[in-house]
C-alpha atoms as a PDB file:
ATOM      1  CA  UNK A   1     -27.914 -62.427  -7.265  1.00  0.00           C
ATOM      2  CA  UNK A   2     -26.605 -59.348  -8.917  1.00  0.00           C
ATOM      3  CA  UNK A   3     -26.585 -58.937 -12.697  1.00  0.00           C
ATOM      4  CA  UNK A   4     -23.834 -56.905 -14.814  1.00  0.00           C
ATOM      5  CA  UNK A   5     -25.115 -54.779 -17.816  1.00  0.00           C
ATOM      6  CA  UNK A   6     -22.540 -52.672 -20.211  1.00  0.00           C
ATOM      7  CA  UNK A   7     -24.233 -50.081 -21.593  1.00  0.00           C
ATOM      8  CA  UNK A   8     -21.883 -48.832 -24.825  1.00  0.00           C
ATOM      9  CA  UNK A   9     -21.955 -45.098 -25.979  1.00  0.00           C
ATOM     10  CA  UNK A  10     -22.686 -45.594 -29.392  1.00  0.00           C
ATOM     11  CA  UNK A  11     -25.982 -47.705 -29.034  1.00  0.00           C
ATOM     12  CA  UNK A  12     -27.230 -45.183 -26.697  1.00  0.00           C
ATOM     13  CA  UNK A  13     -31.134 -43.877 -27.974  1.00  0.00           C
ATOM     14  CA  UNK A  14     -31.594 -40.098 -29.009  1.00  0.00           C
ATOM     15  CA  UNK A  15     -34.662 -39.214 -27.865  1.00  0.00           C
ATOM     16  CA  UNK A  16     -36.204 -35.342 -28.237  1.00  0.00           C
ATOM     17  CA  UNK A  17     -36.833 -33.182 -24.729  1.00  0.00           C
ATOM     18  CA  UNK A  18     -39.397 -32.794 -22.885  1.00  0.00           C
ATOM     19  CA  UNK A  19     -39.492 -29.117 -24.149  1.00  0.00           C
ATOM     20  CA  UNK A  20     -38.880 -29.913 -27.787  1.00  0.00           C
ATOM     21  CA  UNK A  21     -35.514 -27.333 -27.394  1.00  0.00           C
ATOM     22  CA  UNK A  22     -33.117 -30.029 -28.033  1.00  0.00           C
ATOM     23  CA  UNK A  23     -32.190 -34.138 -27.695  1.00  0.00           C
ATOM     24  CA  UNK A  24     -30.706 -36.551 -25.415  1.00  0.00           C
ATOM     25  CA  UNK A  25     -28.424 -39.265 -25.248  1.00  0.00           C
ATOM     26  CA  UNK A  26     -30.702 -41.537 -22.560  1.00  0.00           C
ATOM     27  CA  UNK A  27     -27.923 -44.377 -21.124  1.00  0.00           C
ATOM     28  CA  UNK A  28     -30.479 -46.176 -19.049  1.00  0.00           C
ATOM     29  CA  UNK A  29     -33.000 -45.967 -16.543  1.00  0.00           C
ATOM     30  CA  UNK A  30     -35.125 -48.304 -14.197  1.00  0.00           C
ATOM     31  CA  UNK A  31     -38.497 -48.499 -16.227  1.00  0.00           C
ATOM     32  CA  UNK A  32     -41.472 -46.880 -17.593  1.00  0.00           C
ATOM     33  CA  UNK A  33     -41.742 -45.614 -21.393  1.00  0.00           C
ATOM     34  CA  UNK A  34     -41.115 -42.421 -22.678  1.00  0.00           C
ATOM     35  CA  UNK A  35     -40.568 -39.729 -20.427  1.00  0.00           C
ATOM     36  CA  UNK A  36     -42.642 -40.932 -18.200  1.00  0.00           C
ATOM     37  CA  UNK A  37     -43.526 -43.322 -15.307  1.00  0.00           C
ATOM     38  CA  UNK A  38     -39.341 -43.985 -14.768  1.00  0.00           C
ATOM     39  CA  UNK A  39     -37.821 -44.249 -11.404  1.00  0.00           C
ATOM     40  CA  UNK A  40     -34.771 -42.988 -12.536  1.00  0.00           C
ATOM     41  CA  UNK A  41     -32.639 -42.291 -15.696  1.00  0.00           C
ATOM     42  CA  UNK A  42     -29.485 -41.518 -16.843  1.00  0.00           C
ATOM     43  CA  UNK A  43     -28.893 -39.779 -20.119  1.00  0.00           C
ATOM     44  CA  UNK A  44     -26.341 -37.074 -21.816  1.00  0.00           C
ATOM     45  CA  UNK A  45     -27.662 -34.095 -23.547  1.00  0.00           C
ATOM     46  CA  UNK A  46     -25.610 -31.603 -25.935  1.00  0.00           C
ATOM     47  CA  UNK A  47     -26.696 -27.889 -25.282  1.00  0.00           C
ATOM     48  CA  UNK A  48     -25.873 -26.117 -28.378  1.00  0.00           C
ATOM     49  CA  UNK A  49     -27.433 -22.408 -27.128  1.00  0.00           C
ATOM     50  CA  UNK A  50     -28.503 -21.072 -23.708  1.00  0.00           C
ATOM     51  CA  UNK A  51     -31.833 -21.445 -22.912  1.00  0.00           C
ATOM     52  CA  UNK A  52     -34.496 -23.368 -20.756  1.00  0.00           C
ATOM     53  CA  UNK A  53     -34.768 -26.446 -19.500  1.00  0.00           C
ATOM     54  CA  UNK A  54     -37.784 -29.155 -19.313  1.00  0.00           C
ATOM     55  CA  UNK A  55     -39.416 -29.543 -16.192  1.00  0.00           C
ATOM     56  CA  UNK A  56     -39.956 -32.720 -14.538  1.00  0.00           C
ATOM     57  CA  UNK A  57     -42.248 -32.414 -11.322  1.00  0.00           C
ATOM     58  CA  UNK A  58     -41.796 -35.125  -8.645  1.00  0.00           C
ATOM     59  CA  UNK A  59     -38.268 -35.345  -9.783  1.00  0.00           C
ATOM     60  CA  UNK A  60     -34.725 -34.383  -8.487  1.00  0.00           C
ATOM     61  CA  UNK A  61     -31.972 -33.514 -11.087  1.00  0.00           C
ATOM     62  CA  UNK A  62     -28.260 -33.905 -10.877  1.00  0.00           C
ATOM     63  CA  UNK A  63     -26.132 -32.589 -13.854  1.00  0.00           C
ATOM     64  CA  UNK A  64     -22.633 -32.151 -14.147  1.00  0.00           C
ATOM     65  CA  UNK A  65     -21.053 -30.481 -17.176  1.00  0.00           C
ATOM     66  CA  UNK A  66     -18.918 -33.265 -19.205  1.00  0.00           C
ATOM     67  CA  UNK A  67     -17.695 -31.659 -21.982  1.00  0.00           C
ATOM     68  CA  UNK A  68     -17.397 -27.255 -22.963  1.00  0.00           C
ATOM     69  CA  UNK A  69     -16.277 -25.108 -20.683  1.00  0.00           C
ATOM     70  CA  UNK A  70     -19.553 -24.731 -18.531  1.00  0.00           C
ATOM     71  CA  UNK A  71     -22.805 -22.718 -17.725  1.00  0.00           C
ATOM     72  CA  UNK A  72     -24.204 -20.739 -15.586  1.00  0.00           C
ATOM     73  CA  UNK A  73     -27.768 -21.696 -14.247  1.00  0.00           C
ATOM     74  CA  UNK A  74     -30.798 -20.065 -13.106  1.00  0.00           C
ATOM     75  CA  UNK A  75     -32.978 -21.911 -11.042  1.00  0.00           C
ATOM     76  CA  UNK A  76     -36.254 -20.401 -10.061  1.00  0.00           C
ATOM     77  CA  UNK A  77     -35.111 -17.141 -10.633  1.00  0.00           C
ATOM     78  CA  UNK A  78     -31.575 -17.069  -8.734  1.00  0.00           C
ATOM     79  CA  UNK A  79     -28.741 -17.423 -10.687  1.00  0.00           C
ATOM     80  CA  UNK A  80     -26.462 -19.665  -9.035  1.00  0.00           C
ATOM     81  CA  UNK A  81     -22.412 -20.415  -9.103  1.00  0.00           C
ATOM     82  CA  UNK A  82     -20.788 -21.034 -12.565  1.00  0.00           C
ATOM     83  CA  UNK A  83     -21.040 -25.041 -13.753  1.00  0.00           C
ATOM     84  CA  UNK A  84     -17.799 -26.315 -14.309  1.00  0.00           C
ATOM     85  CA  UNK A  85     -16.763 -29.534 -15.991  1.00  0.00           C
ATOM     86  CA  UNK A  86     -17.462 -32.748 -13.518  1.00  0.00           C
ATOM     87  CA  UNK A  87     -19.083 -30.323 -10.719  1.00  0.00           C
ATOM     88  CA  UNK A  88     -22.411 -31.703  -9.861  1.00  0.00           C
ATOM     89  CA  UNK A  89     -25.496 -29.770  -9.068  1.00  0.00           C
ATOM     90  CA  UNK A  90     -28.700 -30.351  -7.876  1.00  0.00           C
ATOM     91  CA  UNK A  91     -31.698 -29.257  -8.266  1.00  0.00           C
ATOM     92  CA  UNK A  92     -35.902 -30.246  -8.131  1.00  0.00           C
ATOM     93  CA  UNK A  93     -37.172 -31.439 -11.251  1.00  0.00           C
ATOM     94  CA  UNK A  94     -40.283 -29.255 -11.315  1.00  0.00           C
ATOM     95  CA  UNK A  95     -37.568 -25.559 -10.654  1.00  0.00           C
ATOM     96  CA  UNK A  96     -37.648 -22.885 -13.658  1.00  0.00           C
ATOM     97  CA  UNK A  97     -34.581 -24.140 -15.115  1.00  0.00           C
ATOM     98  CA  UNK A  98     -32.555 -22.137 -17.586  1.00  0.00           C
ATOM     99  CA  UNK A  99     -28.450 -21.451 -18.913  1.00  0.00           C
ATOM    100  CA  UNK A 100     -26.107 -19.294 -20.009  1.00  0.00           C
ATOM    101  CA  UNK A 101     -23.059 -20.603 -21.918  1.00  0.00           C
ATOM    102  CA  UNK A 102     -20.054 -19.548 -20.474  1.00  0.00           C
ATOM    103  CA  UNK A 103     -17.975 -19.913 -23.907  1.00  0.00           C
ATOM    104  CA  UNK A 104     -19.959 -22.585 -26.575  1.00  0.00           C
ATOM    105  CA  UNK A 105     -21.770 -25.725 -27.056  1.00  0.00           C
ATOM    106  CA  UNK A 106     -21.551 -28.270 -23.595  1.00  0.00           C
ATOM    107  CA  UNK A 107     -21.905 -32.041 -23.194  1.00  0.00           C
ATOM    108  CA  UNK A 108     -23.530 -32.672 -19.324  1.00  0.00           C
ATOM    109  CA  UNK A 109     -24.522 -35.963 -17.764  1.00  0.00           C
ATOM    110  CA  UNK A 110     -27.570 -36.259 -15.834  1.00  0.00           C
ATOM    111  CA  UNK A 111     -29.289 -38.284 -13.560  1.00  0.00           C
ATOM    112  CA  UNK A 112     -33.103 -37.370 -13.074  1.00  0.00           C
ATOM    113  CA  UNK A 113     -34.785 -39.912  -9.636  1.00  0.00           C
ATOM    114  CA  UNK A 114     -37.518 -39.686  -7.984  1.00  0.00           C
ATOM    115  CA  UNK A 115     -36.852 -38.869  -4.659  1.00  0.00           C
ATOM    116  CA  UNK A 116     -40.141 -40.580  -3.326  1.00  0.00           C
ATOM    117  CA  UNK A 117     -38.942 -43.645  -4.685  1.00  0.00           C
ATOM    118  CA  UNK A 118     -35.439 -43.901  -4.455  1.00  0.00           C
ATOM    119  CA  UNK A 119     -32.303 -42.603  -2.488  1.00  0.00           C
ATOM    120  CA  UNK A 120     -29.571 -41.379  -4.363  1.00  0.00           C
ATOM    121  CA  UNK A 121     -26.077 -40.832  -4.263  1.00  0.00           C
ATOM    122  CA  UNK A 122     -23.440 -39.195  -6.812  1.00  0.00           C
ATOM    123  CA  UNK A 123     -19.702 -38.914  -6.962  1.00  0.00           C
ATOM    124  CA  UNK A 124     -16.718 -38.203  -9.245  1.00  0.00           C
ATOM    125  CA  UNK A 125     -14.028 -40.261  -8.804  1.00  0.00           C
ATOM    126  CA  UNK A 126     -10.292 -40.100 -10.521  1.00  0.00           C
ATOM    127  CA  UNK A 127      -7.597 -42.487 -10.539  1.00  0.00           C
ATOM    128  CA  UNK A 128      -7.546 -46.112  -8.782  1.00  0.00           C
ATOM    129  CA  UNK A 129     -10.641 -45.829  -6.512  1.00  0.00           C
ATOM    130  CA  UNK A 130     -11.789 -48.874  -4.270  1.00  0.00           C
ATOM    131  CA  UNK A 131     -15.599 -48.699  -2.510  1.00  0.00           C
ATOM    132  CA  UNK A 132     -18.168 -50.562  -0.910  1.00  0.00           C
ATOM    133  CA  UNK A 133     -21.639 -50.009  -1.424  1.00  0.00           C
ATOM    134  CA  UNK A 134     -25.031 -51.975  -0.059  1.00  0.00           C
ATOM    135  CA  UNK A 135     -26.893 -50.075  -2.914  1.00  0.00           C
ATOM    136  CA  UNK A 136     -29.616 -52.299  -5.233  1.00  0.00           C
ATOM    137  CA  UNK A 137     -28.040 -50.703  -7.848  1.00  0.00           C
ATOM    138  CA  UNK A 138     -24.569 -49.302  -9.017  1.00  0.00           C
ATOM    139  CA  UNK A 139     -23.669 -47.435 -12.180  1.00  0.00           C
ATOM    140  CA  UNK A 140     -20.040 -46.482 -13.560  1.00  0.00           C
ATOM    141  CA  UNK A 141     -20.126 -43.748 -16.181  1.00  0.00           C
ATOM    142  CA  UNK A 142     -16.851 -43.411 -18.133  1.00  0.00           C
ATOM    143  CA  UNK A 143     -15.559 -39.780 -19.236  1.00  0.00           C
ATOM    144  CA  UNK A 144     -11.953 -41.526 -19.636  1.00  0.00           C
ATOM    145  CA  UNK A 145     -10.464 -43.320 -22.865  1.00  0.00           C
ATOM    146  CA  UNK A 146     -10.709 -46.426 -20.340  1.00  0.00           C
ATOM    147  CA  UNK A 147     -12.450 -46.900 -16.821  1.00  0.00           C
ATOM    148  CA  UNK A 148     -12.063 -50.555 -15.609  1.00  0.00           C
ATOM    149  CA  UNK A 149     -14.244 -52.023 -13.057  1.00  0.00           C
ATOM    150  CA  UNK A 150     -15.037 -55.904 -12.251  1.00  0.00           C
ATOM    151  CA  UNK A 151     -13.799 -57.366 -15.561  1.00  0.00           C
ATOM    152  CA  UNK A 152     -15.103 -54.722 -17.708  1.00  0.00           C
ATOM    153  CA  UNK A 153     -13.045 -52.602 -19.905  1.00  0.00           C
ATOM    154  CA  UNK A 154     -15.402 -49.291 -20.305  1.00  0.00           C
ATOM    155  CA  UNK A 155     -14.799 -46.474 -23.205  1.00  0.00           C
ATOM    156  CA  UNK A 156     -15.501 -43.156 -23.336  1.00  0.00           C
ATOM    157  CA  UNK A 157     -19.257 -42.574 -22.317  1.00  0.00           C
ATOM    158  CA  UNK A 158     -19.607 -46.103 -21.916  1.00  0.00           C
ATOM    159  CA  UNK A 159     -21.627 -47.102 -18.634  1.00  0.00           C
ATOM    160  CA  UNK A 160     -22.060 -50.547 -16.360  1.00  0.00           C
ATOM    161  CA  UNK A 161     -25.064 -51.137 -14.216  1.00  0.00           C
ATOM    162  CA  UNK A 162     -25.364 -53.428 -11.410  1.00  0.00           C
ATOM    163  CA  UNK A 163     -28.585 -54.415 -10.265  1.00  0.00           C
ATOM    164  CA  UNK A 164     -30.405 -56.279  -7.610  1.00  0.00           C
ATOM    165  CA  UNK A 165     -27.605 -56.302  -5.282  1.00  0.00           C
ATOM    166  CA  UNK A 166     -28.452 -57.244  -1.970  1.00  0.00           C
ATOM    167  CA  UNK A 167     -25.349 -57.590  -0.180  1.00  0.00           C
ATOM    168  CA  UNK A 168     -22.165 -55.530   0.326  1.00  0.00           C
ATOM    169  CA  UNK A 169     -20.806 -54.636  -2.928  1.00  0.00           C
ATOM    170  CA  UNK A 170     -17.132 -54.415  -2.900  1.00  0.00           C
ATOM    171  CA  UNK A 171     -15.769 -52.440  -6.326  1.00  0.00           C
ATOM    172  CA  UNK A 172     -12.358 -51.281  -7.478  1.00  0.00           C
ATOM    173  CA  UNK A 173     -12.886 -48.426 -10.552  1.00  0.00           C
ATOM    174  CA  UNK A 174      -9.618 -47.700 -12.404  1.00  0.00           C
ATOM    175  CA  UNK A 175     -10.093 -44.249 -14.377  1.00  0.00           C
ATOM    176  CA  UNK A 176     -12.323 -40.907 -14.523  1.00  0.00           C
ATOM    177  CA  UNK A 177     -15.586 -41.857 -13.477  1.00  0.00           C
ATOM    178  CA  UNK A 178     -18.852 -41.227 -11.849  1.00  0.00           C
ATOM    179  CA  UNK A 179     -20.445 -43.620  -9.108  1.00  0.00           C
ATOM    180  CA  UNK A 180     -24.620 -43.468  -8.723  1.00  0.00           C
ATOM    181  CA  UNK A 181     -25.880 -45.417  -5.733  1.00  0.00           C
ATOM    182  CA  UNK A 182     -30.094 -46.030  -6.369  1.00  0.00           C
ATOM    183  CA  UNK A 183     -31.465 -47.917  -3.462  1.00  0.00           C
ATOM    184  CA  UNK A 184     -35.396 -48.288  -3.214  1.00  0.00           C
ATOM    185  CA  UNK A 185     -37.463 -46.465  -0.652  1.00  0.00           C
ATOM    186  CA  UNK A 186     -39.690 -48.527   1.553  1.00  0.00           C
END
């Protein structure tokens, strides 16, 4: 049987980086402690200044810029396309990560998995959006006012997890969102 978890923005943990450069907003993740031994994790962090970003070998990274106008990345020496606000982009965890701010201080939303262990899938979504999904678990993260889904009301930054689903999910979101599919390997 699936269970329902509402994660709320403003009892999200700040925890430092990995490089010491900044902090993080960290929404949830499947286990392990510190920043270490998880699965996968979802967290927000505020980038204040360019600069580099902590590695995290074994690991695949999505981000997506939530908040600022964007940044440009450099991953292992190749600067790549301009991050806009909700434009995902992928990289491995253990790339020479750094940005440039395009104009000021961002807000981005990651998810950081271990591909080994899990498969992954991200997508934005906008408006009244109905889906099905045979994932263990689903997240909805809110960058609207309001995001229904199931009987939940969710705020800005505000996230619900689904786990141990072992059927055919069937979920209606209402409201700017993004949809993370985790399913175990093996």
């Amino acid at each position: 049987m699936s269970s329902v978890k509402v994660w709320r923005a403003a009892e999200y943990v700040r925890m430092p980086w990995k490089n010491g450069g900044g902090s993080t907003e960290e929404i949830t993740r499947d286990a392990g402690a510190g920043l270490d031994g998880f699965g996968w994790r979802l967290s927000i962090a505020d980038i204040a200044e360019s600069g580099g970003f902590s590695t995290f070998a074994g690991y695949q990274r999505v981000i997506t810029v939530i908040q600022g106008a964007g940044m440009v990345l450099t991953v292992d020496g190749e600067e790549q396309r301009g991050l806009l606000p909700l434009q995902p982009f992928a990289f491995k965890g253990d790339s020479q990560v750094a940005c440039r701010l395009i104009t000021g201080p961002i807000r981005d939303f990651n998810l950081i998995y271990s591909p080994q262990r899990y498969h992954a899938r991200l997508q934005w979504v906008d408006g009244v959006q109905r889906f099905f999904s045979t994932a263990q678990t689903v997240l909805v993260f809110s960058v609207a006012d309001e995001v229904k889904v199931l009987d939940h009301k969710l705020g800005h930054h505000d996230c619900l997890q689904i786990d141990g689903n072992t059927g055919l999910l069937d979920l209606t979101v209402s409201g700017r969102s993004c949809i993370i599919e985790l399913t175990r390997r093996g």
